[in-house]
C-alpha atoms as a PDB file:
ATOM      1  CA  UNK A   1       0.000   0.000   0.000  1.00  0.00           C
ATOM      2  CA  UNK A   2       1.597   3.100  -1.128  1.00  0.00           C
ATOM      3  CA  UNK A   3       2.526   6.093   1.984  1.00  0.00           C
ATOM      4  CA  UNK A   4       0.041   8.573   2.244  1.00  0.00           C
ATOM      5  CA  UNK A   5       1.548  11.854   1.607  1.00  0.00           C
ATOM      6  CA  UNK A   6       2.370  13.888   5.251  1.00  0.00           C
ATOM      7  CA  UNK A   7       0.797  17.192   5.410  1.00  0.00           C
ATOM      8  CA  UNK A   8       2.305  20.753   4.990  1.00  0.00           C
ATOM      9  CA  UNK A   9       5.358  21.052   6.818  1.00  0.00           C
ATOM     10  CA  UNK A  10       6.291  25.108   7.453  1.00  0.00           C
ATOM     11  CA  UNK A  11       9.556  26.700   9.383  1.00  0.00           C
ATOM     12  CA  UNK A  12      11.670  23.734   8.587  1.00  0.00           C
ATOM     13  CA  UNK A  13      15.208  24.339   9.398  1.00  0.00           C
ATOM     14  CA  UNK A  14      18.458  23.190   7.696  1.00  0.00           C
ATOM     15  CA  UNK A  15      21.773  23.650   9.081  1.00  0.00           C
ATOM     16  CA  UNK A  16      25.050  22.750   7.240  1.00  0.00           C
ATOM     17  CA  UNK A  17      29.137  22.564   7.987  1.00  0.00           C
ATOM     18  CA  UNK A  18      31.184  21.479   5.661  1.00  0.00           C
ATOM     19  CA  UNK A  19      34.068  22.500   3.734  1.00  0.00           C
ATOM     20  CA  UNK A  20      34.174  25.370   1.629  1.00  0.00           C
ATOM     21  CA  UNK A  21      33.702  24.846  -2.171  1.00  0.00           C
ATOM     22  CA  UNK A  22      31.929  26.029  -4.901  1.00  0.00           C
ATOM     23  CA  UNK A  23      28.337  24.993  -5.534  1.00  0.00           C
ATOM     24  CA  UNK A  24      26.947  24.335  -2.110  1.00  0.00           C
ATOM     25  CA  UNK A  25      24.255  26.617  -2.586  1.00  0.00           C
ATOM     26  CA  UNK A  26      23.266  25.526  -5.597  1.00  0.00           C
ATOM     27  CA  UNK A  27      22.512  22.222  -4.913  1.00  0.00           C
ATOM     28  CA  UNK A  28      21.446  22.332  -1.625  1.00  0.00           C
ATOM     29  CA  UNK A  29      18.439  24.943  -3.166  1.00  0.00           C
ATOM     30  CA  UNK A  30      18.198  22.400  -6.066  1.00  0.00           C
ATOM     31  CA  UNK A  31      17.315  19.724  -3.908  1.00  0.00           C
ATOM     32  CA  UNK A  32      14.807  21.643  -2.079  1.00  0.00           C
ATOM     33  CA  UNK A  33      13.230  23.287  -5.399  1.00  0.00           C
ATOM     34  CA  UNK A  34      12.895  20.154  -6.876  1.00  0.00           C
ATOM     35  CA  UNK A  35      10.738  18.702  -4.089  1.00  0.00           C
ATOM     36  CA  UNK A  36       8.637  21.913  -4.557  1.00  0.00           C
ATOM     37  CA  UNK A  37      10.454  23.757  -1.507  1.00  0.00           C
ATOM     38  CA  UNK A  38      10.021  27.524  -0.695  1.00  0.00           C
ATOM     39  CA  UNK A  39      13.240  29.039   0.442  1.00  0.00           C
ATOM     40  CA  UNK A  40      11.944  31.786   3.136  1.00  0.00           C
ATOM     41  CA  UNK A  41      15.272  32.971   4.747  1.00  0.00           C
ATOM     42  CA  UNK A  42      19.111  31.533   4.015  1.00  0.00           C
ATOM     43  CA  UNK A  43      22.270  32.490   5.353  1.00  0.00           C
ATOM     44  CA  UNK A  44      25.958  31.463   4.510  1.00  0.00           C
ATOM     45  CA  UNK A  45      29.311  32.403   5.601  1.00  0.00           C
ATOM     46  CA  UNK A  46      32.895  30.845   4.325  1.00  0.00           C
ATOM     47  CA  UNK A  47      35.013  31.027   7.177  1.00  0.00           C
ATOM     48  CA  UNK A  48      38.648  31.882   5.510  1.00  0.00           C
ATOM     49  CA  UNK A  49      40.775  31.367   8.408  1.00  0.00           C
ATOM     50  CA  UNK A  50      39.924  26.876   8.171  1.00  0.00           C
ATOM     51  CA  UNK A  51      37.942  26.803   5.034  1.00  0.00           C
ATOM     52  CA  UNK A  52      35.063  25.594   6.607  1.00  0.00           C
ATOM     53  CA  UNK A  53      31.666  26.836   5.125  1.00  0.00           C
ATOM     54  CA  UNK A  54      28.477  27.319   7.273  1.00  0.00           C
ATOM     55  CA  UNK A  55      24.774  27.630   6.450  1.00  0.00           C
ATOM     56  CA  UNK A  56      21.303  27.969   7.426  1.00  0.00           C
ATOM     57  CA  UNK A  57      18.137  27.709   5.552  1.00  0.00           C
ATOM     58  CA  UNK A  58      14.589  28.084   6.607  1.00  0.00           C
ATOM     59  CA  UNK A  59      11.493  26.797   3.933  1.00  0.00           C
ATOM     60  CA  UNK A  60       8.267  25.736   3.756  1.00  0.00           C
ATOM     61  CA  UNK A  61       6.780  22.414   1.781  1.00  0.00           C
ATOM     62  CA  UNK A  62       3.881  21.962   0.538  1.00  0.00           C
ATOM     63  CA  UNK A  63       3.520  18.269   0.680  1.00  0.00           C
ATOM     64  CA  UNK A  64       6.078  15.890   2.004  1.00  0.00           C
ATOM     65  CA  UNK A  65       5.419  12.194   0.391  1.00  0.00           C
ATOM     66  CA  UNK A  66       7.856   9.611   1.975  1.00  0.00           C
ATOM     67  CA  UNK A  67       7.596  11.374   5.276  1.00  0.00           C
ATOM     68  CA  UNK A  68      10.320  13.369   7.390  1.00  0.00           C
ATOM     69  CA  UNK A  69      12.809  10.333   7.160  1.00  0.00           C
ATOM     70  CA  UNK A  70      12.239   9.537   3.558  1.00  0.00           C
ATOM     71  CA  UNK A  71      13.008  13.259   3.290  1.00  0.00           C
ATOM     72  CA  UNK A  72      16.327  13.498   5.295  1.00  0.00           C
ATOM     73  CA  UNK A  73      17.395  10.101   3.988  1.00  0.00           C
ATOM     74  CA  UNK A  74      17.479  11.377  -0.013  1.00  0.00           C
ATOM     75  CA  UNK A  75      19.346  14.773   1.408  1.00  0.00           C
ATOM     76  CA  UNK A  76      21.903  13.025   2.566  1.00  0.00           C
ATOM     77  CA  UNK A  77      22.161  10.442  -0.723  1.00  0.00           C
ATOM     78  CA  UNK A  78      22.008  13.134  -3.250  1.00  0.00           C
ATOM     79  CA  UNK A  79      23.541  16.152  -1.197  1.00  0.00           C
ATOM     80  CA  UNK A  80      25.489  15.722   2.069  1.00  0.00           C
ATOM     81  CA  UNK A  81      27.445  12.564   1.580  1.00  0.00           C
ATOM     82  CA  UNK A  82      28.967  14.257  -1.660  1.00  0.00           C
ATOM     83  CA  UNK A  83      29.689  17.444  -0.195  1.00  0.00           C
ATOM     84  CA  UNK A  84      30.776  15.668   3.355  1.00  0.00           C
ATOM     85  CA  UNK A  85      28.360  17.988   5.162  1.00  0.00           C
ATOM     86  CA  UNK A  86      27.477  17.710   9.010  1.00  0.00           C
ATOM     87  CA  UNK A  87      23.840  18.536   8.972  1.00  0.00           C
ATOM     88  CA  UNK A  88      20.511  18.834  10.773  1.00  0.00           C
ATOM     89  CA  UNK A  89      16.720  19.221  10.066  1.00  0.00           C
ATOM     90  CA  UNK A  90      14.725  21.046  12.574  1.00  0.00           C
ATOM     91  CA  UNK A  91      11.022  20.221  11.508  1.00  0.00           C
ATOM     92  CA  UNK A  92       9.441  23.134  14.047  1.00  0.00           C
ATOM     93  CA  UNK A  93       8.916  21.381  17.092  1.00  0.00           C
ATOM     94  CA  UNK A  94       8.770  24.042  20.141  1.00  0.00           C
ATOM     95  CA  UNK A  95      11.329  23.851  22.274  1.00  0.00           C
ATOM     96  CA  UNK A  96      11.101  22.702  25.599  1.00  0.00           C
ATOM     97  CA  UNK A  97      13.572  24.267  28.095  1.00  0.00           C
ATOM     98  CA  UNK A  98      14.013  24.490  32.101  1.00  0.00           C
ATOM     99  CA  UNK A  99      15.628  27.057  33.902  1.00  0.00           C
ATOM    100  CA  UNK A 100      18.593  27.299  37.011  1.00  0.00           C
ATOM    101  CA  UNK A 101      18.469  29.905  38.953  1.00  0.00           C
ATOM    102  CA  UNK A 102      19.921  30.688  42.739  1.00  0.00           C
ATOM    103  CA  UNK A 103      18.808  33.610  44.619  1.00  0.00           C
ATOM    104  CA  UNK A 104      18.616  37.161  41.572  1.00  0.00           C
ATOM    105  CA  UNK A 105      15.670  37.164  39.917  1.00  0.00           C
ATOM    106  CA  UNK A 106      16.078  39.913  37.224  1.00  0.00           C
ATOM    107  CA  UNK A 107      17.008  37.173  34.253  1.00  0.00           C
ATOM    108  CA  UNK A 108      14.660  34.545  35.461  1.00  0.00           C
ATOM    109  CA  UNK A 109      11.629  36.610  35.620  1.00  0.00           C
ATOM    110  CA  UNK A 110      12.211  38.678  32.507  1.00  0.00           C
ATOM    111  CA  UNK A 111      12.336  34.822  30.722  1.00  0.00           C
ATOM    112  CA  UNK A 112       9.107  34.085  32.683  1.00  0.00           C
ATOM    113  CA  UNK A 113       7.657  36.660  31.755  1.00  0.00           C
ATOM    114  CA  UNK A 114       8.495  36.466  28.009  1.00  0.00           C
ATOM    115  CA  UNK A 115       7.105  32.957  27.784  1.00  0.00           C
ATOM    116  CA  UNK A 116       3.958  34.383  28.837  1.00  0.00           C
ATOM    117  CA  UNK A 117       3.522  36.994  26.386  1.00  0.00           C
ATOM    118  CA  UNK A 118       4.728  34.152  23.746  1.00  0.00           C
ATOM    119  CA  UNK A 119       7.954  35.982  23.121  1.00  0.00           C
ATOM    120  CA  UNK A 120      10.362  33.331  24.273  1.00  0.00           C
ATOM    121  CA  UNK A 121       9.563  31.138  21.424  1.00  0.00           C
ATOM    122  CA  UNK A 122      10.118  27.920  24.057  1.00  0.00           C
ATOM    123  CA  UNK A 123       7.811  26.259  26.635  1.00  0.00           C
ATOM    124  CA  UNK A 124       9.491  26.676  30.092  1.00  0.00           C
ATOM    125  CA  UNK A 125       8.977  23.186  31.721  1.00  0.00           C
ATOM    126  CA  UNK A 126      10.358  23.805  35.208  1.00  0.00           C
ATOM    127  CA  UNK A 127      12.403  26.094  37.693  1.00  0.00           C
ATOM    128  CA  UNK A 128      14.950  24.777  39.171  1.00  0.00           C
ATOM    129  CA  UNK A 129      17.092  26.335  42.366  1.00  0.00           C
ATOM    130  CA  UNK A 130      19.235  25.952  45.228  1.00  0.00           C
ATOM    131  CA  UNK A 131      17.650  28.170  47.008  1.00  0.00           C
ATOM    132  CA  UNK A 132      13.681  28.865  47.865  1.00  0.00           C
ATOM    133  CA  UNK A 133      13.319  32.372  47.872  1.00  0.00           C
ATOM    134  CA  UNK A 134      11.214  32.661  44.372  1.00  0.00           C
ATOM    135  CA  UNK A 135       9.539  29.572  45.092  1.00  0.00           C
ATOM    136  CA  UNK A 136       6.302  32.118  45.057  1.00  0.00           C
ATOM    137  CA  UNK A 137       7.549  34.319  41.838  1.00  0.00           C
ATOM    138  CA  UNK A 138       7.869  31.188  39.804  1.00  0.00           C
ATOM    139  CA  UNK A 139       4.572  29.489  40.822  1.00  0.00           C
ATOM    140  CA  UNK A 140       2.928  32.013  40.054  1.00  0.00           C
ATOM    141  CA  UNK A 141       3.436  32.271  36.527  1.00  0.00           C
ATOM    142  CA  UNK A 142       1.644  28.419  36.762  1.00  0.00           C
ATOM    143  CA  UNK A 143       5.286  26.792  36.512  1.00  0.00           C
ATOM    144  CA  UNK A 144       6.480  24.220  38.395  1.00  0.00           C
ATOM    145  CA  UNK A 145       9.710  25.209  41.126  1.00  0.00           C
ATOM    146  CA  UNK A 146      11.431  22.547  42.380  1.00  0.00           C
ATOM    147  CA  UNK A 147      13.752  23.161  45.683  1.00  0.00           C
ATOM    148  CA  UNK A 148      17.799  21.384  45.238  1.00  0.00           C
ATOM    149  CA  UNK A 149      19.880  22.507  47.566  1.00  0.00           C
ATOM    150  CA  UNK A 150      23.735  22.368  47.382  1.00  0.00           C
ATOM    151  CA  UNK A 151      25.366  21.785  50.960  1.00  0.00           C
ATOM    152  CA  UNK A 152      28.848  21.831  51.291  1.00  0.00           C
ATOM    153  CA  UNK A 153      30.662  18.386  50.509  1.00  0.00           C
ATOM    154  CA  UNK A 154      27.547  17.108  49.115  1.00  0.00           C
ATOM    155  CA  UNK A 155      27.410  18.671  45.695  1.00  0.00           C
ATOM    156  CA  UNK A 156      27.562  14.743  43.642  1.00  0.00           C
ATOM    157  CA  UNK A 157      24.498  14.194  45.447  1.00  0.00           C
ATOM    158  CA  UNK A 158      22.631  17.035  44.842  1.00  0.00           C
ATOM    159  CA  UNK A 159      23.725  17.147  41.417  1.00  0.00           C
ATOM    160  CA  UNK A 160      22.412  13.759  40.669  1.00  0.00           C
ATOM    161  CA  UNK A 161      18.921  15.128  42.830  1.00  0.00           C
ATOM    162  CA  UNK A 162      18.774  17.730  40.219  1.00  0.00           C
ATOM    163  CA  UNK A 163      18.907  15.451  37.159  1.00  0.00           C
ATOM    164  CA  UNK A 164      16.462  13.348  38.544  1.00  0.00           C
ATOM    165  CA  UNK A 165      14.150  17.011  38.982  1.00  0.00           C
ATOM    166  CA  UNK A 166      14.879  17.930  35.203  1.00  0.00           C
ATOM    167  CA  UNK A 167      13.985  14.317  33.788  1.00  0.00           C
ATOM    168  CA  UNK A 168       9.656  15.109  33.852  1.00  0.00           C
ATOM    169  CA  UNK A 169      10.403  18.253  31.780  1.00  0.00           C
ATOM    170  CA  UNK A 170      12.353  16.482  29.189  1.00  0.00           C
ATOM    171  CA  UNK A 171      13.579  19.489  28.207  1.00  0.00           C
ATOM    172  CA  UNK A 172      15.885  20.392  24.978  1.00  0.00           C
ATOM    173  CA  UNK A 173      18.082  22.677  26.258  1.00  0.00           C
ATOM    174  CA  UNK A 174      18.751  24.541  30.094  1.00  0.00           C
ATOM    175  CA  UNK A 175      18.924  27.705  30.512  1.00  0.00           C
ATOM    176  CA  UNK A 176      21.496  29.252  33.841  1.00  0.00           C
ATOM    177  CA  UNK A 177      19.430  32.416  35.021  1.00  0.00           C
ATOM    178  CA  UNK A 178      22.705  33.313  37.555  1.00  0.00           C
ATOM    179  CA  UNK A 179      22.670  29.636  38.364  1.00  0.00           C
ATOM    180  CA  UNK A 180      25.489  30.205  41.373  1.00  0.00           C
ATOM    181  CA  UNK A 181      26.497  26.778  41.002  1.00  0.00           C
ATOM    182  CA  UNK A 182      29.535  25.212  38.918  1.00  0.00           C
ATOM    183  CA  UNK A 183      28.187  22.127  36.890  1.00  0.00           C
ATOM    184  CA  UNK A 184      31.005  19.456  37.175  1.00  0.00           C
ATOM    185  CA  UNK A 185      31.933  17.468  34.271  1.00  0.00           C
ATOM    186  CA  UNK A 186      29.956  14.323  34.540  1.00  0.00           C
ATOM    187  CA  UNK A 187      26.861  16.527  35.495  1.00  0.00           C
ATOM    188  CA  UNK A 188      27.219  17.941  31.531  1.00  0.00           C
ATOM    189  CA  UNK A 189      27.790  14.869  30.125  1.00  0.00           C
ATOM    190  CA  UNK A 190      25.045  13.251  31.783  1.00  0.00           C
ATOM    191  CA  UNK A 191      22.462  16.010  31.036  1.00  0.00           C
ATOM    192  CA  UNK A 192      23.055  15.724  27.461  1.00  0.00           C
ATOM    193  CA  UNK A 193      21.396  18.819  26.111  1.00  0.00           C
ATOM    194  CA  UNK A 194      23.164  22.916  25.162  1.00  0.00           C
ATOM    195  CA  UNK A 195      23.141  24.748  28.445  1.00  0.00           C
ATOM    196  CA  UNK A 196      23.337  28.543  28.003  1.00  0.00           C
ATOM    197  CA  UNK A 197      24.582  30.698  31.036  1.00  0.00           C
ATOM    198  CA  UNK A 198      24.829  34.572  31.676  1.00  0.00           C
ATOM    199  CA  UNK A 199      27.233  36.383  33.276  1.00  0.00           C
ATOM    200  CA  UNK A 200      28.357  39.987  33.795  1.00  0.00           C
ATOM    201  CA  UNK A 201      31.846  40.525  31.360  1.00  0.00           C
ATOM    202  CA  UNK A 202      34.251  41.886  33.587  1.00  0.00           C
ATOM    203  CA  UNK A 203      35.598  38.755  33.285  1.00  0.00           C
ATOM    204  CA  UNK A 204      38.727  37.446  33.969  1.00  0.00           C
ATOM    205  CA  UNK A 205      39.210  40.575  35.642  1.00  0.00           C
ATOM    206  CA  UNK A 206      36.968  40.410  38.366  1.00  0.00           C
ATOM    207  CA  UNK A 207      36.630  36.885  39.308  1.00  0.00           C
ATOM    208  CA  UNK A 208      34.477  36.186  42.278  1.00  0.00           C
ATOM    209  CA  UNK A 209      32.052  38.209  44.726  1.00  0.00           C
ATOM    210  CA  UNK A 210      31.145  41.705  44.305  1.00  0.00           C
ATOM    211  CA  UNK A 211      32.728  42.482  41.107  1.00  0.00           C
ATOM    212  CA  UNK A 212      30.854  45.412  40.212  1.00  0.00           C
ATOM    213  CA  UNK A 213      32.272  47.170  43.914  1.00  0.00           C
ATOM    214  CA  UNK A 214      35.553  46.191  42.953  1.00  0.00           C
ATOM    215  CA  UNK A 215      34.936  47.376  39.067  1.00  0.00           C
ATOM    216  CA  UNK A 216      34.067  50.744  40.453  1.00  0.00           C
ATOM    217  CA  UNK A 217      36.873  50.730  42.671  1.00  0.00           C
ATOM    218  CA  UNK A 218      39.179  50.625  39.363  1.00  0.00           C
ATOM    219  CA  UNK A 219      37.418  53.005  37.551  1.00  0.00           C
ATOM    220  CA  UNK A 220      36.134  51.131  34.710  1.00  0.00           C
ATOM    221  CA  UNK A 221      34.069  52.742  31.579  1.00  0.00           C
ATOM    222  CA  UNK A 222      32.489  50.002  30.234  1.00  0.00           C
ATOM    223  CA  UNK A 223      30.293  46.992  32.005  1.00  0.00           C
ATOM    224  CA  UNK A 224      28.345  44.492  30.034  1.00  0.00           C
ATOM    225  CA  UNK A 225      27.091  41.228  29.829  1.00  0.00           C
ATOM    226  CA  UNK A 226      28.070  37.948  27.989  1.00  0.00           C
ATOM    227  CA  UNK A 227      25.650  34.494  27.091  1.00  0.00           C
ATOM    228  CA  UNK A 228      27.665  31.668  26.452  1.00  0.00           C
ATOM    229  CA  UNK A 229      27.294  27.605  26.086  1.00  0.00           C
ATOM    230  CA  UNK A 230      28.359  25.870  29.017  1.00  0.00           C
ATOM    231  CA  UNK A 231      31.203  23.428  28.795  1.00  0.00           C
ATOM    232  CA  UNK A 232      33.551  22.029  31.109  1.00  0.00           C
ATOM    233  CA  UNK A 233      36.011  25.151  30.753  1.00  0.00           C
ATOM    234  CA  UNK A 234      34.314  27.439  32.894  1.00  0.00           C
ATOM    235  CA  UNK A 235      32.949  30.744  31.919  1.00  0.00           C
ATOM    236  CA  UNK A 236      34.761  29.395  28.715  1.00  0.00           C
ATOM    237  CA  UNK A 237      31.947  27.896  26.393  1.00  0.00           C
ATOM    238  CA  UNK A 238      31.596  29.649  23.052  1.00  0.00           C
ATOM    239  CA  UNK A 239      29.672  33.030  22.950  1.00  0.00           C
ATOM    240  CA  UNK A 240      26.255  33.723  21.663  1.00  0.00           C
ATOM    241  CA  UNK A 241      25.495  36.983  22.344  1.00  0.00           C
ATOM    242  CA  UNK A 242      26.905  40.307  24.148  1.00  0.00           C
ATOM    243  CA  UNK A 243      26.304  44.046  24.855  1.00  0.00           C
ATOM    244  CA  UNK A 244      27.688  46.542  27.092  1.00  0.00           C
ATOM    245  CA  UNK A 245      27.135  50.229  28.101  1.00  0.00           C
ATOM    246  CA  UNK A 246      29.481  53.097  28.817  1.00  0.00           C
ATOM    247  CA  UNK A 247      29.616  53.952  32.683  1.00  0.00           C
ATOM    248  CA  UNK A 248      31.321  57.016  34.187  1.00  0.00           C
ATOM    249  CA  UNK A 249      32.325  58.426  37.961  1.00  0.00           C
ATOM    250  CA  UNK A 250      29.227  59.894  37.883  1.00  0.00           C
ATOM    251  CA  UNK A 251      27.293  56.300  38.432  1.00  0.00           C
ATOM    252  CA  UNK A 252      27.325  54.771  41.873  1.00  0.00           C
ATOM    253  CA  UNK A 253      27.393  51.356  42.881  1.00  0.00           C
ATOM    254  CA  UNK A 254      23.876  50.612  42.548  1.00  0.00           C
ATOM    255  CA  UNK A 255      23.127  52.467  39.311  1.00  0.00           C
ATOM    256  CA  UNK A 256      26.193  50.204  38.046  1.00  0.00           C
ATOM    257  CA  UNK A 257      24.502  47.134  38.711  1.00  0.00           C
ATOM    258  CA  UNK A 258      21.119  48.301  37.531  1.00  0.00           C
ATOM    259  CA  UNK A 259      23.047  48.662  34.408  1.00  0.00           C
ATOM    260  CA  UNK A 260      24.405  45.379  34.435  1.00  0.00           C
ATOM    261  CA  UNK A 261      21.348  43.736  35.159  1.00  0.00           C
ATOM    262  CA  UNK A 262      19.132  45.409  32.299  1.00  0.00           C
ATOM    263  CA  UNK A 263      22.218  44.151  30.346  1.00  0.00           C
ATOM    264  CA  UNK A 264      22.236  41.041  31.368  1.00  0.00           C
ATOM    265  CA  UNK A 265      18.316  40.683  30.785  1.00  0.00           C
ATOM    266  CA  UNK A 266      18.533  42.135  27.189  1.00  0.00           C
ATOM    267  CA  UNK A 267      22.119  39.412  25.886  1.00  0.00           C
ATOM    268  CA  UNK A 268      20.242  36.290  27.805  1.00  0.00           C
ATOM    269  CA  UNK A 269      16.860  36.750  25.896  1.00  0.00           C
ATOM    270  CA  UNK A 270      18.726  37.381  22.719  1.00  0.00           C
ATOM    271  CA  UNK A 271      20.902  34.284  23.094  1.00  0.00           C
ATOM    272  CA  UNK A 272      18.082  32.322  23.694  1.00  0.00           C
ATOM    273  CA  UNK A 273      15.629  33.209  21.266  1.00  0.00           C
ATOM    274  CA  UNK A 274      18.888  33.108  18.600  1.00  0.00           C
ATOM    275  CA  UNK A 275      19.381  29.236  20.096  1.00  0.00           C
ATOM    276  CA  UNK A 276      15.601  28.682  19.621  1.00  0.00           C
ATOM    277  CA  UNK A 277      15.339  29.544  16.097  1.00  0.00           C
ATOM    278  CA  UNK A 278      18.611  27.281  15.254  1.00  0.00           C
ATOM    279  CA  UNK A 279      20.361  30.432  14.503  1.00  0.00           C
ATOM    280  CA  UNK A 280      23.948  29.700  15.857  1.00  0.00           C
ATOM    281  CA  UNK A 281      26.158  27.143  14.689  1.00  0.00           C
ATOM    282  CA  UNK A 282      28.842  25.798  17.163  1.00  0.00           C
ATOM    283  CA  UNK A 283      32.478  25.286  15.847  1.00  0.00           C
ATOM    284  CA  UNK A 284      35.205  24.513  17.993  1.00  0.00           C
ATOM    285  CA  UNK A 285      35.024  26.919  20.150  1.00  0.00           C
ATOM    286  CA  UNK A 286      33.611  29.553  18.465  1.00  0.00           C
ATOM    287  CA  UNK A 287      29.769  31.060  16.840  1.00  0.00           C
ATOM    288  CA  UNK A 288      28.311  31.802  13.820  1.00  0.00           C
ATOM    289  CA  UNK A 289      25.129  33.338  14.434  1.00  0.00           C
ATOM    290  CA  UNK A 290      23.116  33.920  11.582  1.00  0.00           C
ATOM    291  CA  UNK A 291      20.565  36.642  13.199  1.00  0.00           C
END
């Protein structure tokens, strides 16, 4: 009995690596004409530094006979194989994602809060924190907040308590909403999904507590923020996003980190919505985000 054909698929993603040579785009937008694609947005950039090309396409289908696997199967038989592409479909699933936070609230609830307006572009499955102050914040945007803590000497334990309080959510990807905790090695392996954290960018300088005290001590002229994957180097994952603004002696200590904060709001919702949309493309240790 032949397949009946799968409806309209719309948003589909394609993102491609491999190296640079001519006629990429050509046949990677033959392929897609000739199953009656509709090229909406695309994106390329030819790294010349490794000769390593990168691209990202977003289009629409009418009709998809064969299915999603028939579909990804014949890309890589006509198209990626030849060309020695890494790949990857994104059919337009919504993202599912759960949040780490400790005791500031300023990027948490500006995430919350975009999720409810339908700006984050991702479900928020759960809260998680070491701490119980915003217990009450969180539930009250209907999500579920879940209570680890982290005592001294006990942080394998509590780190496998917190994977087992991430596991209902499923989620795709975490996000670190001034998570106060460093994730140990076999805690990222074991998650197995991108983890995106946010921190202010006086870093390396001003490692530690109450950098922005010890920022103003030195006089410094510009504070900002950075958004960055999470690996095992920390503070050291490649960067998404980041912003700063000019500061002076005429801003205080608490205008500086009201500053940093709005900062920090604004690069955290922009690296996650760019992450959502499949808009960065990790090499090495290094971005392309295709905004």
């Amino acid at each position: 009995m032949r397949e009946p054909e799968r409806h309209a698929e719309t948003g589909v993603r394609l993102l491609i690596v491999c190296p640079d040579r001519g006629g990429i785009v050509a046949a990677v937008s033959a392929f897609l004409f000739d199953r009656g694609a509709n090229i909406v947005e695309s994106a390329q950039h030819a790294d010349p530094d490794d000769g390593t090309f990168f691209m990202r396409m977003e289009f629409d289908l009418d009709r998809l006979p064969g299915g999603r696997d028939g579909f990804e199967r014949a890309f890589a038989g006509e198209v990626a194989e030849r060309l020695g592409m890494r790949w990857r479909f994104d059919w337009g699933e919504r993202k599912r994602v759960a949040v780490l936070v400790s005791r500031h609230d300023h990027c948490l609830l500006d995430l919350l809060w975009r999720w409810r307006r339908g700006e984050l572009g991702a479900d928020v499955v759960g809260v998680v924190s070491n701490h119980s102050d915003l217990r009450g914040d969180v539930e009250g945007f209907g999500v579920p907040y879940t209570h680890v803590p982290v005592p001294s000497g006990a942080k394998a334990a509590a780190e496998a308590e917190l994977l087992e309080a991430l596991e209902p959510g499923r989620p795709d990807f975490l996000i670190l909403a001034r998570y106060m905790q460093i994730l140990s090695p076999g805690f990222l392996a074991r998650v197995g999904v991108p983890i995106i954290n946010i921190h202010h960018s006086f870093l390396p300088a001003f490692v530690g507590a109450d950098p922005y005290r010890r920022a103003l001590d030195r006089g410094v002229k510009i504070i900002g923020a950075t958004a960055h994957y999470v690996t095992e180097d920390l503070d050291a994952g490649p960067i998404i996003e980041q912003d700063v603004a000019r500061v002076s002696h005429r801003h205080g200590l608490r205008e500086l980190e009201r500053i940093g904060r709005d900062i920090e709001r604004v690069v955290l919702a922009r690296a996650v919505r760019w992450h959502v949309e499949d808009r960065v493309i990790v090499h090495g240790n290094k971005t392309f985000v295709f905004e």
